[in-house]
Protein backbone atom coordinates (compact mmCIF):
# COMPACT_ATOMS: atom_id res chain seq x y z
CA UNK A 1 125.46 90.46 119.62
CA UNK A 2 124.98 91.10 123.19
CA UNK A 3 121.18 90.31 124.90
CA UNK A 4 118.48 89.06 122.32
CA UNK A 5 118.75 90.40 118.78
CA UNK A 6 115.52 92.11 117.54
CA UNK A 7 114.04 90.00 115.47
CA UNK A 8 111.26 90.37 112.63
CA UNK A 9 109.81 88.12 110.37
CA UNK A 10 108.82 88.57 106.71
CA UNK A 11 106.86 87.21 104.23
CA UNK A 12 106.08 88.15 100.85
CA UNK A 13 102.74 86.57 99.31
CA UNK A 14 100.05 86.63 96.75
CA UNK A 15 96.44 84.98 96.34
CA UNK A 16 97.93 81.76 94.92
CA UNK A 17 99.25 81.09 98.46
CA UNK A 18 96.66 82.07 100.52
CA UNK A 19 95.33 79.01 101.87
CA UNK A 20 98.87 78.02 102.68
CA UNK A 21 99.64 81.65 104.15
CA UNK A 22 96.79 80.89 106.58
CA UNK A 23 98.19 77.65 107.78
CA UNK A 24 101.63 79.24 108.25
CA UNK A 25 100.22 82.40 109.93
CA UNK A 26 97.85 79.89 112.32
CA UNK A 27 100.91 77.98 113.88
CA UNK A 28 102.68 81.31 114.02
CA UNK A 29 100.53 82.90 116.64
CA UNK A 30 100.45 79.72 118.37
CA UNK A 31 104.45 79.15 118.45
CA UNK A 32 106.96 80.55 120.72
CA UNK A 33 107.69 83.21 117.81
CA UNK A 34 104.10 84.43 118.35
CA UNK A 35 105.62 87.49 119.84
CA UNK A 36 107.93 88.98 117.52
CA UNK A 37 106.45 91.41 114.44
CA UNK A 38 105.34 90.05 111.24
CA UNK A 39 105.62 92.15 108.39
CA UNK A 40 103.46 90.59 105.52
CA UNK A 41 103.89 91.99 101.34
CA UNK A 42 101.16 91.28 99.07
CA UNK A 43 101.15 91.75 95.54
CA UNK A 44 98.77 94.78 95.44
CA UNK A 45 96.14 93.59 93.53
CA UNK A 46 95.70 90.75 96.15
CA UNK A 47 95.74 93.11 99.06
CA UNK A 48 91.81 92.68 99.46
CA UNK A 49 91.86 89.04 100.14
CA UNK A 50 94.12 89.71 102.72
CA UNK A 51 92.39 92.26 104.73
CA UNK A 52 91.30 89.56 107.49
CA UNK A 53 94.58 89.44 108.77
CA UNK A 54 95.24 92.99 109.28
CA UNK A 55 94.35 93.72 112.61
CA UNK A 56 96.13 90.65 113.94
CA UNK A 57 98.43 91.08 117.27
CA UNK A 58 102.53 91.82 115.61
CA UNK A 59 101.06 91.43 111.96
CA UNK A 60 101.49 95.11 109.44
CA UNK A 61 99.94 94.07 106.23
CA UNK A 62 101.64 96.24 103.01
CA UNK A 63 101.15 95.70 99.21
CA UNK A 64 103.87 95.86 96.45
CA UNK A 65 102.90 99.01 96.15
CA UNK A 66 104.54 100.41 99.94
CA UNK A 67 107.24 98.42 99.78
CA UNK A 68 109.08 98.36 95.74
CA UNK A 69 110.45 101.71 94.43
CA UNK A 70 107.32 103.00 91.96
CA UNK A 71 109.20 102.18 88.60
CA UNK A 72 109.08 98.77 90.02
CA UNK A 73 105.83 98.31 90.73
CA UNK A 74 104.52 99.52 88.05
CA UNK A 75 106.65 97.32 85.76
CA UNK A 76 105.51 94.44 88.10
CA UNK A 77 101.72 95.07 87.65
CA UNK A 78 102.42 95.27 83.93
CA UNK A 79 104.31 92.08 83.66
CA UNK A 80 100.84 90.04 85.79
CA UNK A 81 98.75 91.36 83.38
CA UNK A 82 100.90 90.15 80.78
CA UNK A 83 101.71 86.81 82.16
CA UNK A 84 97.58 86.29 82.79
CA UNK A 85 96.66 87.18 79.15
CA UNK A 86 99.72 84.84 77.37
CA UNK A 87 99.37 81.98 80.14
CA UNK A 88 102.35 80.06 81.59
CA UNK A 89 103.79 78.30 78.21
CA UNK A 90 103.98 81.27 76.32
CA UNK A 91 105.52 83.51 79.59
CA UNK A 92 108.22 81.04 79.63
CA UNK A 93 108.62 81.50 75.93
CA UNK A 94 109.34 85.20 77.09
CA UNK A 95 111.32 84.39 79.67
CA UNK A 96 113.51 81.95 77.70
CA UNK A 97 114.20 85.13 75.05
CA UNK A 98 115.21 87.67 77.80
CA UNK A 99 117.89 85.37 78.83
CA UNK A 100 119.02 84.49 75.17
CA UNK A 101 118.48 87.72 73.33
CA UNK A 102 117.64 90.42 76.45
CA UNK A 103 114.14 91.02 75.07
CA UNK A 104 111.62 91.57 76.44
CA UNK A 105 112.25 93.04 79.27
CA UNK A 106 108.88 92.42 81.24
CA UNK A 107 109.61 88.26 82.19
CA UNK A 108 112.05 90.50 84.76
CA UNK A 109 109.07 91.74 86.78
CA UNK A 110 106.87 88.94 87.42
CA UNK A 111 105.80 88.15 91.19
CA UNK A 112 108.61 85.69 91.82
CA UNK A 113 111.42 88.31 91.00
CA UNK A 114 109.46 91.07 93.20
CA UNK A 115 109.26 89.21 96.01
CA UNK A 116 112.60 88.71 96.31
CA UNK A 117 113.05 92.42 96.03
CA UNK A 118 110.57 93.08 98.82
CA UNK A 119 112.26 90.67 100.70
CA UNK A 120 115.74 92.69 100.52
CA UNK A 121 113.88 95.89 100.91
CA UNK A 122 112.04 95.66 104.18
CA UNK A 123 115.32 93.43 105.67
CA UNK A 124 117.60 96.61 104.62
CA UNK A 125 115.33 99.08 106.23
CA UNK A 126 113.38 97.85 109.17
CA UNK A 127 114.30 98.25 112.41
CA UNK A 128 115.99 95.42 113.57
CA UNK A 129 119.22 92.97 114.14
CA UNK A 130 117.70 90.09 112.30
CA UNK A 131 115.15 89.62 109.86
CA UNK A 132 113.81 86.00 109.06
CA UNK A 133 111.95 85.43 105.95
CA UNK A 134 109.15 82.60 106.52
CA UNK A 135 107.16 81.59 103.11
CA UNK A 136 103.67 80.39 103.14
CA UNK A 137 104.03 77.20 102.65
CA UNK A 138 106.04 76.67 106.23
CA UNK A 139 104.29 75.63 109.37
CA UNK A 140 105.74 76.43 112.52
CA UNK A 141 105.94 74.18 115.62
CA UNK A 142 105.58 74.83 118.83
CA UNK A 143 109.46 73.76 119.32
CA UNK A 144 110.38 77.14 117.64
CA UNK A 145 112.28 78.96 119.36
CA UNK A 146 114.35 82.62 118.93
CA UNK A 147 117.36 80.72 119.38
CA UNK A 148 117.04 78.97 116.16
CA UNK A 149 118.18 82.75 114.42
CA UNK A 150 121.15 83.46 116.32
CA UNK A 151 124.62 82.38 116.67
CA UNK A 152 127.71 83.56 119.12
CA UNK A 153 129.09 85.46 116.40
CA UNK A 154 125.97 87.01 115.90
CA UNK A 155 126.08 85.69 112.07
CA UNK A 156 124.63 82.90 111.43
CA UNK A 157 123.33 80.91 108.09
CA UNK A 158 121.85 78.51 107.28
CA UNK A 159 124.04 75.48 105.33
CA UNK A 160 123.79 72.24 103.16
CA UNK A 161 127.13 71.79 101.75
CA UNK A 162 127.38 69.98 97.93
CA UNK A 163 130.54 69.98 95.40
CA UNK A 164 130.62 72.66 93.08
CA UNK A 165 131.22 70.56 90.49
CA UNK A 166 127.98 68.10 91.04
CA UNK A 167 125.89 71.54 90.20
CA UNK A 168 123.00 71.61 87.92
CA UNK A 169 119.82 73.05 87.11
CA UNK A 170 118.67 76.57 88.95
CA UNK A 171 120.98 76.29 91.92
CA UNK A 172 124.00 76.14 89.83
CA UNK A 173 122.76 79.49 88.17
CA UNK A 174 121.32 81.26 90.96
CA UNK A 175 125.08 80.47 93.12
CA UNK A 176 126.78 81.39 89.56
CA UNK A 177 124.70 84.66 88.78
CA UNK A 178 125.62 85.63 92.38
CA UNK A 179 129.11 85.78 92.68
CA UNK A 180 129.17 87.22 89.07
CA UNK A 181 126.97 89.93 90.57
CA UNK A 182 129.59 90.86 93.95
CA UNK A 183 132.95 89.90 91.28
CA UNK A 184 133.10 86.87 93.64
CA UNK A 185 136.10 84.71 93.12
CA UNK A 186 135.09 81.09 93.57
CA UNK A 187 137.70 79.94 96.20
CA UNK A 188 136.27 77.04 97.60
CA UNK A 189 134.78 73.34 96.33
CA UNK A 190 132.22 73.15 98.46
CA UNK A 191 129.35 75.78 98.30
CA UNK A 192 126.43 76.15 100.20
CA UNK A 193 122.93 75.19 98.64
CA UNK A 194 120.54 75.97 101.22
CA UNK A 195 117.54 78.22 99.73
CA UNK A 196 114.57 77.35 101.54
CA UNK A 197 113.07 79.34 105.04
CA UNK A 198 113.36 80.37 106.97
CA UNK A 199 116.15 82.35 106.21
CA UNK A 200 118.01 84.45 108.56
CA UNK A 201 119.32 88.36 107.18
CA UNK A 202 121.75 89.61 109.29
CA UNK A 203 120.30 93.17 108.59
CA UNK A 204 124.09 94.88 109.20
CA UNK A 205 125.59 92.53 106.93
CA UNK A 206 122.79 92.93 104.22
CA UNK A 207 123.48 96.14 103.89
CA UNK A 208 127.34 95.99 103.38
CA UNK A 209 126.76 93.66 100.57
CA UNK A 210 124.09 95.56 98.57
CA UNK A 211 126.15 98.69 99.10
CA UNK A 212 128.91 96.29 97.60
CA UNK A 213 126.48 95.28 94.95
CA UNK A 214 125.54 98.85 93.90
CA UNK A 215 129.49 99.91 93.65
CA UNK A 216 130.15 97.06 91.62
CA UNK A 217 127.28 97.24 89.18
CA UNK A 218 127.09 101.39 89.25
CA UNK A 219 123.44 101.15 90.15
CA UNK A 220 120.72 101.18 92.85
CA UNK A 221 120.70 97.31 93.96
CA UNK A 222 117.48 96.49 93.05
CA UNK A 223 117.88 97.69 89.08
CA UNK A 224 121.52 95.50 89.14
CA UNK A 225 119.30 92.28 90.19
CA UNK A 226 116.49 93.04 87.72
CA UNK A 227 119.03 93.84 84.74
CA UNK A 228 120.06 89.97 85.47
CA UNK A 229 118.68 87.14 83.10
CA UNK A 230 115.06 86.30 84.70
CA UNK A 231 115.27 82.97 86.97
CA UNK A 232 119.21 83.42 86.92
CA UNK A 233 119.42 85.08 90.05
CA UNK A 234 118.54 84.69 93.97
CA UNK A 235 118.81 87.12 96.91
CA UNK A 236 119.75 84.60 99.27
CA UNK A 237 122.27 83.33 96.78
CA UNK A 238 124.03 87.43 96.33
CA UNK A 239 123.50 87.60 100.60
CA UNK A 240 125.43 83.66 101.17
CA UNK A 241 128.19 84.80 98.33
CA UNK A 242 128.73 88.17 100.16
CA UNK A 243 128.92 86.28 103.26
CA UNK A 244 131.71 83.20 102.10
CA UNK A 245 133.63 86.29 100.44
CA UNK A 246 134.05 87.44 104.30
CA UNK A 247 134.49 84.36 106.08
CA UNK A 248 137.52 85.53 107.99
CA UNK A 249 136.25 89.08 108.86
CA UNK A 250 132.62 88.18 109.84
CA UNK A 251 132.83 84.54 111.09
CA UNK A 252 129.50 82.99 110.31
CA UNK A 253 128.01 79.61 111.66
CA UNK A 254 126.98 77.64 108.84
CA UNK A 255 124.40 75.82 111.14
CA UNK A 256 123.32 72.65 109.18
CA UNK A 257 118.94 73.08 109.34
CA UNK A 258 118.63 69.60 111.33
CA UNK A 259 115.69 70.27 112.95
CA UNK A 260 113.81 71.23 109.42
CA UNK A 261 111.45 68.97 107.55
CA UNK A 262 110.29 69.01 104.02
CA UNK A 263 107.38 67.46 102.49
CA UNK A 264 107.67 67.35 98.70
CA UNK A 265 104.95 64.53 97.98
CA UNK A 266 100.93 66.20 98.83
CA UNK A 267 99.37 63.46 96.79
CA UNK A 268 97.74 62.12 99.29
CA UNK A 269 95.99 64.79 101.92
CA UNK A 270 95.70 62.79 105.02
CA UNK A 271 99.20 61.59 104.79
CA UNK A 272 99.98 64.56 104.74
CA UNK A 273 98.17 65.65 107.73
CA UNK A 274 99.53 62.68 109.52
CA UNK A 275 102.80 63.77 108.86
CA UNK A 276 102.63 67.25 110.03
CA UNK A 277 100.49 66.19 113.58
CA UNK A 278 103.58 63.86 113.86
CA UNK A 279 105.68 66.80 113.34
CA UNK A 280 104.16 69.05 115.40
CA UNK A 281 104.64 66.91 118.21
CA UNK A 282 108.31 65.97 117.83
CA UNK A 283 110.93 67.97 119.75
CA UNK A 284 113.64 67.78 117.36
CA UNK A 285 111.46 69.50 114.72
CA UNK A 286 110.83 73.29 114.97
CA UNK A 287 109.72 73.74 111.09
CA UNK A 288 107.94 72.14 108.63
CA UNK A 289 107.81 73.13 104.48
CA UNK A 290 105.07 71.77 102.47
CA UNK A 291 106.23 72.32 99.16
CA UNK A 292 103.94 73.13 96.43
CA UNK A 293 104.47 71.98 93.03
CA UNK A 294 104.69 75.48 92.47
CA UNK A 295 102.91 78.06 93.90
CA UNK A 296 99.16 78.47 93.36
CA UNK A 297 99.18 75.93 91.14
CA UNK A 298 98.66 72.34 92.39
CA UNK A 299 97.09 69.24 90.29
CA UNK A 300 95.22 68.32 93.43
CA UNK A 301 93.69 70.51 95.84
CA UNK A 302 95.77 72.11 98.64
CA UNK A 303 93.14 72.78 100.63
CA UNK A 304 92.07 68.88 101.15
CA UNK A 305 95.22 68.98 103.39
CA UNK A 306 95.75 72.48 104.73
CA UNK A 307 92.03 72.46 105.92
CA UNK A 308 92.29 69.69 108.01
CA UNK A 309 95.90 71.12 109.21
CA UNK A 310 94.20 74.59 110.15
CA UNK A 311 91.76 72.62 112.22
CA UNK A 312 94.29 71.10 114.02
CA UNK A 313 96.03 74.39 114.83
CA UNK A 314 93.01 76.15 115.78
CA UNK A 315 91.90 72.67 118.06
CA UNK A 316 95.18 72.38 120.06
CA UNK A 317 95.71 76.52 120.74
């Protein structure tokens, strides 16, 4: 890839991460990255909440609704309602059927499968070399940099290597359900078990493996992930098995994400905040991922931390 790839960064979000997608968005504009466009999906009934951040410099705010194909969508909005009138025991009740007896179908639709969808959808069709996908709950450092996304064989992925065999839980699935999806042939021990973001789409290469996707499965890409057991499958996971399938023709950098940092433990909000001002201010760190216990839906208050964070953004700009 001669001269600087064009670059875009995407992230898909709803009201459950809103706080967080304010943090992230904050040390965005004041990174290095601050000048690259930011395409931002929100589930369409959240859209509202959002509308503060639509005139922002580089940031096009869409819903759901501009960005899935209208069956989709529709089937989306049907499966919140759902999942808001049985509550989260029961929705994993109906999850746990699809994948045991195929019924019903709506535990296929809910936000965390769309997403992924949108992700695939505006990386396939925007205009660029490379699109990075950047979740809420990542803050951004000024140590950033465009580099980060590119490699001298202009594919590059991110990589933590473990033994197939020492597999379990939703990674084993999601790396399974993927190269059962492309009719990969496992060839190799070791397989790659980075998920996290940012992730880097090599928007060329995306395409070549959900045309390969739709030959395989004899339908558009999108209705060959959601025909899938719910939870089973990842995009990143069908994008890295298209990739290791060709190694020898594209010749990727599996760059290991050294200069990542992940804080799992939120217990405690001004550790937390301590940790990421440390962050911030380290060289060798150019991202940060505060991991939720899961998404909207913390035992303690998010914003006892991401408050004072945002502060510190807006203080040091």
């Amino acid at each position: 890839m001669s001269g600087e790839p064009r670059i875009v960064f995407i992230t898909p979000t709803w009201a459950g991460d809103f706080e967080h997608f304010r943090v992230m968005r904050a040390s965005l504009e004041h990174s290095p990255l601050a000048r690259f466009l930011h395409y931002v999906v929100v589930q369409d009934e959240d859209l509202s909440l959002f509308e503060e951040f639509r005139d922002r410099p580089g940031l096009t705010l869409l819903s759901t609704r501009d960005v899935l194909p209208v069956d989709v969508e529709r089937r989306r909005v049907k499966a919140r309602r759902l999942s808001q009138r049985l509550g989260r025991n029961l929705t994993r009740i109906c999850g746990s059927l699809k994948r045991v007896v195929s019924w019903p179908a709506w535990p296929s639709y809910t936000g965390w499968h769309t997403q992924q969808l949108c992700k695939l959808k505006l990386a396939s069709e925007l205009d660029c070399d490379l699109a990075v996908v950047i979740d809420s709950d990542v803050v951004v450092t000024p140590n950033a940099m465009a580099d980060d996304f590119s490699a001298q064989s202009g594919v590059l992925c991110y990589a933590q290597w473990q033994r197939r065999s020492e597999l379990r839980g939703k990674v084993k699935h999601w790396l399974e359900e993927s190269e059962r999806l492309l009719g990969v042939e496992p060839d190799s021990e070791r397989v790659n078990v980075y998920f996290d973001t940012p992730f880097v789409l090599d928007r060329a290469v995306l395409n070549q493996a959900l045309r390969e996707l739709e030959a395989k499965q004899g339908k558009p890409w999108w209705d060959a992930l959601l025909s899938r057991p719910p939870r089973r499958w990842s995009e990143f996971g069908v994008y890295k098995a298209f990739l290791a399938s060709r190694q020898n023709e594209l010749k990727p950098e599996w760059r290991e994400p050294a200069f990542f940092r992940y804080l799992y433990d939120t217990r405690d909000p001004e550790t937390v905040v301590s940790q990421v001002k440390s962050f911030m201010h380290d060289p060798q760190v150019h991202y940060v991922t505060i991991h939720s216990q899961a998404s909207g839906r913390h035992e303690w208050p998010a914003e006892d931390f991401l408050v004072p964070i945002l502060s510190d953004l807006k203080s040091t700009a």
